[in-house]
Protein backbone atom coordinates (compact mmCIF):
# COMPACT_ATOMS: atom_id res chain seq x y z
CA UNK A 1 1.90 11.46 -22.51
CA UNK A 2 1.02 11.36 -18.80
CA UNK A 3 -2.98 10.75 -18.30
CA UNK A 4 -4.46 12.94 -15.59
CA UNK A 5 -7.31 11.74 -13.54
CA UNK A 6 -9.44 14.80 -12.48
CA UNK A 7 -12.54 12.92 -10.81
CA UNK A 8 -12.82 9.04 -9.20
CA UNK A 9 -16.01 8.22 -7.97
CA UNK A 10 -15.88 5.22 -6.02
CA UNK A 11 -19.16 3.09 -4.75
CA UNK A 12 -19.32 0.21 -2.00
CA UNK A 13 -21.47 -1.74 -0.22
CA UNK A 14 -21.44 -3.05 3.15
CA UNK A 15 -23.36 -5.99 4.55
CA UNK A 16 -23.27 -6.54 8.25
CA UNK A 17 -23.58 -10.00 9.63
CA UNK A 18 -25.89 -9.73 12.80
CA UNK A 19 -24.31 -11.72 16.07
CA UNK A 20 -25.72 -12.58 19.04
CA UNK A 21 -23.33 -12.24 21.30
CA UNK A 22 -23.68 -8.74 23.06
CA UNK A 23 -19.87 -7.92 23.67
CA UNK A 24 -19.36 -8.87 19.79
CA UNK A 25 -21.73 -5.95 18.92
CA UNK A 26 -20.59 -3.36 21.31
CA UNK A 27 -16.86 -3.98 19.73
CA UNK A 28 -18.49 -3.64 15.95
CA UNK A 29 -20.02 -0.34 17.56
CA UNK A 30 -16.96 1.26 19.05
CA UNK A 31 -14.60 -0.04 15.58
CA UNK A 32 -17.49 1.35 13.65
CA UNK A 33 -16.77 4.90 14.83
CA UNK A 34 -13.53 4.74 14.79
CA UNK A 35 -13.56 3.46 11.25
CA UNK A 36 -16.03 6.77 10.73
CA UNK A 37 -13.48 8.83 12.61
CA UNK A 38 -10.76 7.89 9.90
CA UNK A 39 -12.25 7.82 6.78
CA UNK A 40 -13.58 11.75 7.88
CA UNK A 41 -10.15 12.71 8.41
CA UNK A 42 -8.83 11.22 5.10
CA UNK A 43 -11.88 12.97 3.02
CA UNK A 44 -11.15 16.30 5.04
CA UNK A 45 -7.75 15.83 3.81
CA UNK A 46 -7.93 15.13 0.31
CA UNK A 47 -10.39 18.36 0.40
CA UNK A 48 -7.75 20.51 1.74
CA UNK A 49 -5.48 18.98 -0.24
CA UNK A 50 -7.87 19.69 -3.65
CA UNK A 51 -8.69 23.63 -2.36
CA UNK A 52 -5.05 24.04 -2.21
CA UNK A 53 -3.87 23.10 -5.73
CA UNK A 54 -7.14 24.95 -7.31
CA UNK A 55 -5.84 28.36 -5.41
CA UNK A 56 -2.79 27.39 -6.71
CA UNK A 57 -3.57 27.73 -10.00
């Protein structure tokens, strides 16, 4: 029999190392909201995705 998983929760934690070199930061910065950028997209999707297959039902 096939087990269904209907809800994952899923926790992290991120620790940032500070640097002091100013180029190092502006880089973390910029990956930082591109990183952002992606993991938005990927939520929106699974969203869509969820909506869908309730109306579906």
């Amino acid at each position: 029999m096939p087990v269904e998983i209907k809800e994952l929760t899923v926790r992290f934690i991120v620790n940032e190392k500070s640097t002091s070199d100013s180029s190092m930061q502006s880089n973390s910065k910029s990956l930082k909201q591109e990183d952002k950028k992606m993991i938005i997209e990927e939520c929106i999707e699974k969203v869509l995705e969820l909506l869908e297959r309730k109306n579906e039902r």
